[in-house]
N, C-alpha and C. Protein backbone atom coordinates (compact mmCIF):
# COMPACT_ATOMS: atom_id res chain seq x y z
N UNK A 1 156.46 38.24 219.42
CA UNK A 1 156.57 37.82 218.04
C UNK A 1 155.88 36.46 217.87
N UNK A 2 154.83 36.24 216.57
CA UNK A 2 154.02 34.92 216.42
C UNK A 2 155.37 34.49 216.19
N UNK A 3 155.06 32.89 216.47
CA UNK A 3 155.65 31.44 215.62
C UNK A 3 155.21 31.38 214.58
N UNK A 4 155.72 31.17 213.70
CA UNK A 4 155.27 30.01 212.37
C UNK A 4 155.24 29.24 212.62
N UNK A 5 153.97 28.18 211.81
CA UNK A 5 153.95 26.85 211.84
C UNK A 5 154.78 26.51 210.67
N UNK A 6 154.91 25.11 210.73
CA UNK A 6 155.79 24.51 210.32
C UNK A 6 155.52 24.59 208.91
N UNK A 7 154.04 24.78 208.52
CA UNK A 7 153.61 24.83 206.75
C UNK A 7 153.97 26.25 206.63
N UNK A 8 154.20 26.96 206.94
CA UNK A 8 154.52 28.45 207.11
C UNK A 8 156.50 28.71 206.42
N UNK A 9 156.95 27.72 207.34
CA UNK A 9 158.25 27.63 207.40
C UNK A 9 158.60 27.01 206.04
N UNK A 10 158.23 25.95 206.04
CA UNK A 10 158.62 25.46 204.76
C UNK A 10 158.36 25.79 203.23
N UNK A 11 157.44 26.92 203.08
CA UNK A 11 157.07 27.49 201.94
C UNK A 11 158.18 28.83 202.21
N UNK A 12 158.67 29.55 203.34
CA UNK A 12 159.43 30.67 203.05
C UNK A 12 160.89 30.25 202.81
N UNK A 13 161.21 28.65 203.76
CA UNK A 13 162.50 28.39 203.37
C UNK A 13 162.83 27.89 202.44
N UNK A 14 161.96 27.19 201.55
CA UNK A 14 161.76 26.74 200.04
C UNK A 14 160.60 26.99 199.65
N UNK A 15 161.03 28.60 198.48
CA UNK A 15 159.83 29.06 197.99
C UNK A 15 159.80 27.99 196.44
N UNK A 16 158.59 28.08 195.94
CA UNK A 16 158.38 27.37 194.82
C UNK A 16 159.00 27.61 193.28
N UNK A 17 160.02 27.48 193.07
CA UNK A 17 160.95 27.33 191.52
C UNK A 17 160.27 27.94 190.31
N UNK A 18 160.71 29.27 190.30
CA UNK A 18 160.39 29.43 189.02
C UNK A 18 161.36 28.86 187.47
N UNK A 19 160.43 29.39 186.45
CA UNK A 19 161.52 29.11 185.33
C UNK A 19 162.58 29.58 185.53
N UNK A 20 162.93 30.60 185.88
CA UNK A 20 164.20 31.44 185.56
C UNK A 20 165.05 30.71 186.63
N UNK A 21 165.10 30.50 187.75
CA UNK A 21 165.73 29.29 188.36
C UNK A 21 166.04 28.10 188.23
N UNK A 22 164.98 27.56 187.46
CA UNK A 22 165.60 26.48 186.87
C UNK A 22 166.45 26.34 185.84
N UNK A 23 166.65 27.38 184.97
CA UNK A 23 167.05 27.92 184.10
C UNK A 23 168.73 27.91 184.27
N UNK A 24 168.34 28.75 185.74
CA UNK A 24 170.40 28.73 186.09
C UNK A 24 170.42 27.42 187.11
N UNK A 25 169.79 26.56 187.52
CA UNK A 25 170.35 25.43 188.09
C UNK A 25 171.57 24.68 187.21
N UNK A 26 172.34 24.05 188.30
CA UNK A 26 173.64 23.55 187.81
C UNK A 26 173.72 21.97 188.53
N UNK A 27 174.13 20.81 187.80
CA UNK A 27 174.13 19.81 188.57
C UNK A 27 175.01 19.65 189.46
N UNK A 28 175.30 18.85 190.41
CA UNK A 28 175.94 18.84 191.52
C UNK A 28 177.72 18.85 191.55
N UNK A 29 177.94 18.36 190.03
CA UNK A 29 179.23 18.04 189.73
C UNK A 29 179.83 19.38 189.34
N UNK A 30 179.41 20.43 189.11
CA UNK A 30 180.01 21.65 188.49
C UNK A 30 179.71 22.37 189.83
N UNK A 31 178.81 22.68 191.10
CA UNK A 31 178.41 23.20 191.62
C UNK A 31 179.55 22.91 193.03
N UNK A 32 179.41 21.46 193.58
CA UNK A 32 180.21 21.31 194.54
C UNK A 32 181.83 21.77 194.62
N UNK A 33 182.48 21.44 193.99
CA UNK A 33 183.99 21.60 193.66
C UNK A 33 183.95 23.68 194.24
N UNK A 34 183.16 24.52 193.24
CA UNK A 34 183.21 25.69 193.87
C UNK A 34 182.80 25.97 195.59
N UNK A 35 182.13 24.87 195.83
CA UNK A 35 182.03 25.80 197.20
C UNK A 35 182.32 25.01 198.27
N UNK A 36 183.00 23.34 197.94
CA UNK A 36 183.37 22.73 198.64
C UNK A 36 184.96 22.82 198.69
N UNK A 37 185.51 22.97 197.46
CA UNK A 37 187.08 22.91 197.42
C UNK A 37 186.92 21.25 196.17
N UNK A 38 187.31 21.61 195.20
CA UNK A 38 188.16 19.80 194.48
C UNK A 38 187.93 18.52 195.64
N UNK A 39 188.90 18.60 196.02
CA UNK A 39 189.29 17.59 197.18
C UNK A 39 188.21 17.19 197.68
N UNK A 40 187.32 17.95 198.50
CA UNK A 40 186.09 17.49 198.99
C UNK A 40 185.05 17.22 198.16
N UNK A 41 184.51 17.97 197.46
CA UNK A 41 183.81 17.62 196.04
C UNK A 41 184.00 16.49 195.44
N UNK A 42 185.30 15.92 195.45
CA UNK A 42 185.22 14.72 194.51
C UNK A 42 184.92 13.73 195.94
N UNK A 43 185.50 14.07 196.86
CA UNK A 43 184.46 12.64 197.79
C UNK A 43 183.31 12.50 197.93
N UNK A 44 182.47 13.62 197.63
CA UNK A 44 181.28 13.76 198.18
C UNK A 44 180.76 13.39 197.13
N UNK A 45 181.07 13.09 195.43
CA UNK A 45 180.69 12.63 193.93
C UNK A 45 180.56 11.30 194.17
N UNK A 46 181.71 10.99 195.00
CA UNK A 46 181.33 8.93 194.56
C UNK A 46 180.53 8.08 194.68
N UNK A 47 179.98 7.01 194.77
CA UNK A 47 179.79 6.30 194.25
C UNK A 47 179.52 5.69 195.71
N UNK A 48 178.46 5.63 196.13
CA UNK A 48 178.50 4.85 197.38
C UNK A 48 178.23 3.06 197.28
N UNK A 49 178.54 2.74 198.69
CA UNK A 49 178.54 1.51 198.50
C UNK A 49 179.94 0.57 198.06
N UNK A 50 179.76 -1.03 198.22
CA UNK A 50 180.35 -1.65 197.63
C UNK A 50 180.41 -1.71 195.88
N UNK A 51 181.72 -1.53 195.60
CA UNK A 51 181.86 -1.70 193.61
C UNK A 51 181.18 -2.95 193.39
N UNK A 52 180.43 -3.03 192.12
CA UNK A 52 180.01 -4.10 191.56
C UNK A 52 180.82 -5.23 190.98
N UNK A 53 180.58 -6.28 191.80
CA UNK A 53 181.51 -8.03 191.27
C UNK A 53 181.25 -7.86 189.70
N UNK A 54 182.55 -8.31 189.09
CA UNK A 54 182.19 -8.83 187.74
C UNK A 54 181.30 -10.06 186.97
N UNK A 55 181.71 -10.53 188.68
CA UNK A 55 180.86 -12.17 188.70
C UNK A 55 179.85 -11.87 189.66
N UNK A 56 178.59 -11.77 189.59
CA UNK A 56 177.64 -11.71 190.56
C UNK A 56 176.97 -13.14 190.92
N UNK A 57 176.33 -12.70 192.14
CA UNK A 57 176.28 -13.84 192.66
C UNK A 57 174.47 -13.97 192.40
N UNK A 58 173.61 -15.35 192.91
CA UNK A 58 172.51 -15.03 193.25
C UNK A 58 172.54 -16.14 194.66
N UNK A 59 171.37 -14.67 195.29
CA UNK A 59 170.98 -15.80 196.53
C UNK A 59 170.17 -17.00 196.30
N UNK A 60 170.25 -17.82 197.07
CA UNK A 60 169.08 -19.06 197.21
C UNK A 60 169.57 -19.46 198.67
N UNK A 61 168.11 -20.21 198.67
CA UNK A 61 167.98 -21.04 199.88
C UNK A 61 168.29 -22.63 199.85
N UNK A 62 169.47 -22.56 200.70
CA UNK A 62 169.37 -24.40 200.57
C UNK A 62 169.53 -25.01 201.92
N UNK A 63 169.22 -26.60 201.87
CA UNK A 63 168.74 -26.73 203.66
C UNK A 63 169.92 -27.80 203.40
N UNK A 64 170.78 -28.20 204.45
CA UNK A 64 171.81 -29.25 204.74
C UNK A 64 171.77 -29.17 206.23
N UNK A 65 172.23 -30.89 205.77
CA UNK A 65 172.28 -31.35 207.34
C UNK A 65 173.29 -30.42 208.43
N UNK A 66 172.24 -30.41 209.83
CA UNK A 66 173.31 -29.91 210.95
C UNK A 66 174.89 -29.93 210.90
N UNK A 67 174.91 -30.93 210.57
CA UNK A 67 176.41 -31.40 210.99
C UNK A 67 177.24 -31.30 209.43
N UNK A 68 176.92 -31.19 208.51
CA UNK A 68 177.29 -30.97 207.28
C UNK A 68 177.75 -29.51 207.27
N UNK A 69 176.76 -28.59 207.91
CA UNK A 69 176.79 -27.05 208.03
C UNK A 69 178.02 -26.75 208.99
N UNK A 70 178.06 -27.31 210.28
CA UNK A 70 179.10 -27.55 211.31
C UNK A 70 180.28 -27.94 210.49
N UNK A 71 180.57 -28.80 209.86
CA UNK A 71 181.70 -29.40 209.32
C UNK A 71 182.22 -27.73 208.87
N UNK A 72 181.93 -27.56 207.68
CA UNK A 72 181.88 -26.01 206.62
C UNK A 72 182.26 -25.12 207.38
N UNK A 73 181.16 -24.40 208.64
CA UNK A 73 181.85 -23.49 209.59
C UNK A 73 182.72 -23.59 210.43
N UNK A 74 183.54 -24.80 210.82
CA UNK A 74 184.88 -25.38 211.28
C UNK A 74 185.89 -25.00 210.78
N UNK A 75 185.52 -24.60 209.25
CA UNK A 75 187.01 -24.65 208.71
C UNK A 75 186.93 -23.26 208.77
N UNK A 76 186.39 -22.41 209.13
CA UNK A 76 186.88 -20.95 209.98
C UNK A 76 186.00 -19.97 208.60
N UNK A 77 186.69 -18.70 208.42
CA UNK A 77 186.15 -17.97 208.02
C UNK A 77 186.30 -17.61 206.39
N UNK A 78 185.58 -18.01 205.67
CA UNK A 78 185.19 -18.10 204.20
C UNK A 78 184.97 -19.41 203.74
N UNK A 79 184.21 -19.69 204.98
CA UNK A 79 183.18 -21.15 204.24
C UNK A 79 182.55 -21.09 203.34
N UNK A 80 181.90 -20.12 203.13
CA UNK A 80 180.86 -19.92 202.10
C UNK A 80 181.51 -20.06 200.66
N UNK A 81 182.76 -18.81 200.71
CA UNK A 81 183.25 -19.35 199.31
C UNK A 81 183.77 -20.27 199.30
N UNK A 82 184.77 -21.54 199.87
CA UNK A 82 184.89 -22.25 199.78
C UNK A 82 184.08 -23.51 199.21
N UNK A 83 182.75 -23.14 200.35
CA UNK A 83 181.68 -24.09 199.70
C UNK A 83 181.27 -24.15 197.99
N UNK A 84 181.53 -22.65 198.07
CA UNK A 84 181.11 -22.43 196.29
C UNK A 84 181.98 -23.00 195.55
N UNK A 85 182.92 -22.89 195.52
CA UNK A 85 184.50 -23.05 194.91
C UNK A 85 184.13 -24.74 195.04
N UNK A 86 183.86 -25.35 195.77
CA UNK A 86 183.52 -26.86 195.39
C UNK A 86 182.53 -27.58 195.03
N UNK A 87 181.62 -26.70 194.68
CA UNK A 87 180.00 -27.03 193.93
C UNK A 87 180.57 -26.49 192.14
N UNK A 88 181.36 -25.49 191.96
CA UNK A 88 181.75 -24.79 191.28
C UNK A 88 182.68 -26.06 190.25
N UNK A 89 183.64 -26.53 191.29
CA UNK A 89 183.91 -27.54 190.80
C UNK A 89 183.80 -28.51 190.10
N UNK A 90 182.46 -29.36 191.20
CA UNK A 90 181.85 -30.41 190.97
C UNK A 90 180.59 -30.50 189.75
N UNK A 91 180.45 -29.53 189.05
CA UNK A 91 179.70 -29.30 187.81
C UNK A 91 180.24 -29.52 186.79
């Protein structure tokens, strides 16, 4: 028995869409729930990623002294907001 090549394969395992198929396509939200079950369907719907802050932030670059930076990461873990929280302040 020949092999197929791989351009071979991929035109029989996805033949090209007619109208009438597109026609009965269904988006993913009506489609999953039937053949996943509810339960799984709705995990597989969400929303990836971290939720969006109400307060967003922006990055920048800022340069401070060695030991200024040292001081900040001393006081353990959530320097950063801290740091903000007192620039935040000081405005």
């Amino acid at each position: 028995m020949k092999k197929r090549s791989k351009s071979e394969k991929a035109v029989s395992d996805n033949p090209e869409w007619t109208m009438e198929m597109i026609a009965k396509a269904r988006p993913a939200k009506e489609v999953l729930p039937k053949i996943f079950g509810a339960r799984i369907a709705a995990t597989m719907l969400k929303p990836r990623g971290r939720p969006k802050s109400p307060e967003s932030k922006v990055a920048i670059s800022l340069r401070l002294s060695p030991d200024t930076l040292a001081r900040w990461k001393a006081t353990g873990p959530g320097w950063q907001t801290r740091m903000a929280n007192v620039l935040r302040e000081s405005v």
